[in-house]
Protein backbone atom coordinates (compact mmCIF):
# COMPACT_ATOMS: atom_id res chain seq x y z
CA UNK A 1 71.82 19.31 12.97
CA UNK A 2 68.60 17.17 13.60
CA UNK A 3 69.27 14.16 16.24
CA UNK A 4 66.23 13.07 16.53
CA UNK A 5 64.96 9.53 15.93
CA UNK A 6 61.63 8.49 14.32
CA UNK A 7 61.01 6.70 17.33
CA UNK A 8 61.45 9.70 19.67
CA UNK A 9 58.17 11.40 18.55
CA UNK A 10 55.80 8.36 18.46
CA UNK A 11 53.20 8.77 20.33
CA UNK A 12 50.71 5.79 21.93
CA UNK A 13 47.82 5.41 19.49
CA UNK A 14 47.25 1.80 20.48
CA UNK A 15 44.67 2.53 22.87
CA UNK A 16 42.55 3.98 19.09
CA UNK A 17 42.66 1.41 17.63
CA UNK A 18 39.87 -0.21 16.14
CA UNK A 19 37.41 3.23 17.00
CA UNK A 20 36.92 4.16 13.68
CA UNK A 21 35.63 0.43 12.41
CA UNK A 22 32.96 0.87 15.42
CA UNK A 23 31.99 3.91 14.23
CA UNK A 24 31.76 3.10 10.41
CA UNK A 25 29.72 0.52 11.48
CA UNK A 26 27.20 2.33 13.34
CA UNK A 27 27.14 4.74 11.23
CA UNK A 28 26.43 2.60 8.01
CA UNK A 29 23.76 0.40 10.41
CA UNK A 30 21.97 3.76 10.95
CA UNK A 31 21.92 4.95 7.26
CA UNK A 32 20.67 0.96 6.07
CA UNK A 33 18.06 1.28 8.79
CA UNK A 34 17.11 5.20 7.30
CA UNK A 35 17.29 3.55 4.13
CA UNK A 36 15.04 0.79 4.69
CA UNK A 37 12.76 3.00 6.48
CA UNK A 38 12.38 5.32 3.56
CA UNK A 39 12.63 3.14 0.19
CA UNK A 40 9.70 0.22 2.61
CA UNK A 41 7.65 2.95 4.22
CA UNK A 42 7.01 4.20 0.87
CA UNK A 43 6.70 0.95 -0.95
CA UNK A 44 4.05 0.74 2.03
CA UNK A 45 2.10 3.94 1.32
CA UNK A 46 2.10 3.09 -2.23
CA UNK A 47 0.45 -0.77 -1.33
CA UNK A 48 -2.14 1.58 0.59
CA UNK A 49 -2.80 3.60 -2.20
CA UNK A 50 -3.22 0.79 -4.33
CA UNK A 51 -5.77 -0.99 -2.28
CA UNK A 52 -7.88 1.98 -1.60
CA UNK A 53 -7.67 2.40 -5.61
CA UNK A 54 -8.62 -0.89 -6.58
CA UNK A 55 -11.62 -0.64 -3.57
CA UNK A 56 -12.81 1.91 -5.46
CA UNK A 57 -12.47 0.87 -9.03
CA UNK A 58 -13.89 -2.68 -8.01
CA UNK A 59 -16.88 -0.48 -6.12
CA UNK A 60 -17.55 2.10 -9.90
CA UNK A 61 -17.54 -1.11 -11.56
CA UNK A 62 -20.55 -2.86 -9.67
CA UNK A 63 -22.35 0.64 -9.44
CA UNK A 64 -22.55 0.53 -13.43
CA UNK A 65 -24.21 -3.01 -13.11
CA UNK A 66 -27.71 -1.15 -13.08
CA UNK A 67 -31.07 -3.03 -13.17
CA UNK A 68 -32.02 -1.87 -16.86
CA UNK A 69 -36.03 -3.40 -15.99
CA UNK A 70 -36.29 -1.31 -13.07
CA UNK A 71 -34.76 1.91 -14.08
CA UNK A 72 -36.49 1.94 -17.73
CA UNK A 73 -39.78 1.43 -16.04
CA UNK A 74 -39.33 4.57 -13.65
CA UNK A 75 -38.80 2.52 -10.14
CA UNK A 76 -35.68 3.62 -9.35
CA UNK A 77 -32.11 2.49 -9.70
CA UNK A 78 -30.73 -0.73 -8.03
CA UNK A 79 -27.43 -2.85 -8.79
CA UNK A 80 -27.73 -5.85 -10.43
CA UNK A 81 -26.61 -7.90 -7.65
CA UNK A 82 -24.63 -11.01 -9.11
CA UNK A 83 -23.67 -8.90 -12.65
CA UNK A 84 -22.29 -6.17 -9.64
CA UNK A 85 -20.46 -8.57 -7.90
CA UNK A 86 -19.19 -10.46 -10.68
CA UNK A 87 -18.07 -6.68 -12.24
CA UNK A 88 -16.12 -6.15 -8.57
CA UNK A 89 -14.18 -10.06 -8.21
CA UNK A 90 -13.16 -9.18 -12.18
CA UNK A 91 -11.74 -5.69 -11.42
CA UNK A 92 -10.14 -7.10 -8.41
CA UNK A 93 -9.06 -10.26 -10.37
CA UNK A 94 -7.36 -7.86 -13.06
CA UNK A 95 -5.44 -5.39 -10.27
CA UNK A 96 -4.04 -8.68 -8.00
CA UNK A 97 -5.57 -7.58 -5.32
CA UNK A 98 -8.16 -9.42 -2.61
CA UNK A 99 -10.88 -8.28 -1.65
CA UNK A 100 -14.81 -8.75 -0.60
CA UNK A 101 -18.36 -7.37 -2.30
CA UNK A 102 -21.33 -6.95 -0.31
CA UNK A 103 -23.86 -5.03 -1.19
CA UNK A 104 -26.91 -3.70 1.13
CA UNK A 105 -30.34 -2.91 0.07
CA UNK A 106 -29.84 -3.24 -3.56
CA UNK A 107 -28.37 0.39 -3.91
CA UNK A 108 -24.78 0.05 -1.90
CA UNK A 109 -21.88 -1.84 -2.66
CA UNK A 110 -18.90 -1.66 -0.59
CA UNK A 111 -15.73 -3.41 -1.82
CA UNK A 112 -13.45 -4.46 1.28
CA UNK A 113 -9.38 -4.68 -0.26
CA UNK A 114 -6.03 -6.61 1.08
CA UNK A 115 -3.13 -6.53 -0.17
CA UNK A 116 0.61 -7.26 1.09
CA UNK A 117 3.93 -6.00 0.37
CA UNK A 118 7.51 -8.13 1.55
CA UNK A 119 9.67 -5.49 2.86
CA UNK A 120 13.11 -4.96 0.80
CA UNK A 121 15.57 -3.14 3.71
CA UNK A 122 13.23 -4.08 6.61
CA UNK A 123 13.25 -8.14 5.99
CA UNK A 124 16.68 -8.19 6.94
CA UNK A 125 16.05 -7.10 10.73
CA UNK A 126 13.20 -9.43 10.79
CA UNK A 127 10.31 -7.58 9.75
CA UNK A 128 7.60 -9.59 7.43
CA UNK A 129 5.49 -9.12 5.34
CA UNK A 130 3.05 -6.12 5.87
CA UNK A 131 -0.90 -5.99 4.52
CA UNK A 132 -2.84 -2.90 3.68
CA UNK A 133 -6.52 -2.78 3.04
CA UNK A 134 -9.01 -0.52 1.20
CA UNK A 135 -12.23 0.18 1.77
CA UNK A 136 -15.27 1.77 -0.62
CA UNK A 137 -18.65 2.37 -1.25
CA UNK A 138 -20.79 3.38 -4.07
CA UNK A 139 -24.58 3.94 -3.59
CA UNK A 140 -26.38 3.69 -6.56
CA UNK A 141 -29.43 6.93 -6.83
CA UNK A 142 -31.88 7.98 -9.50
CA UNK A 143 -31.71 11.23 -10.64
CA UNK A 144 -34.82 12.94 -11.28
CA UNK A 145 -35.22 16.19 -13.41
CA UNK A 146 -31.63 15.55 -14.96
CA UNK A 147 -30.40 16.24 -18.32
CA UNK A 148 -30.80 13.18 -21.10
């Protein structure tokens, strides 16, 4: 025959209480901080891509705005340099991104890129907006002895 109470084998968990809400929420702060850091570090790398990309579009663009006078009479090949900066600012217009066209000596252009991203996971611990910036060149040569 059983005489035991329910109350004879209770033990004292009063002093757990409330542990395993601290540790879900550490636990889920960690994984939404992974989480940021993951899905905004690659939103990031993919904002740097896409700078460097349009850099170097923008650049091919004012490399094909070739001086047709000067190369047809033999004296080598320059840019064009409002049609090659005009070519850049459109390609740059076109992608959304900002950016700057110099060009140097009549056969470089280098396009200069910004662009920004707003962070998705990271915002909410009080990180802003972050900027990542491409850089190209293109020099423009004459090619002599090459096929027609």
């Amino acid at each position: 025959m059983n005489t035991h109470t329910p109350t004879q084998h209770r033990t004292d968990f009063d002093s757990d209480r409330g542990s395993v809400s601290l540790l879900f929420v550490t636990v889920t702060v960690a994984l939404l901080l992974i989480i940021g850091l993951v899905v905004d570090g690659g939103a990031q790398i993919r904002n740097r891509q896409h700078a460097d990309n349009a850099a170097q579009e923008a650049a091919r663009a004012a490399g094909q705005a070739v001086n047709p006078a000067a190369a047809i009479a033999g004296d080598g090949a320059q840019v064009q340099l409002g049609a090659g900066k005009a070519a850049a600012q459109q390609y740059l217009t076109a992608a959304g991104v900002s950016g700057t066209v110099t060009t140097t000596g009549g056969t470089t252009v280098h396009v200069h890129t910004t662009t920004t991203y707003s962070p998705a996971f990271l915002g909410i611990i009080g990180i802003g907006s972050l900027t990542a910036s491409g850089d190209a060149d293109v020099r423009v040569v004459r090619q002599l002895g090459g096929e027609r």
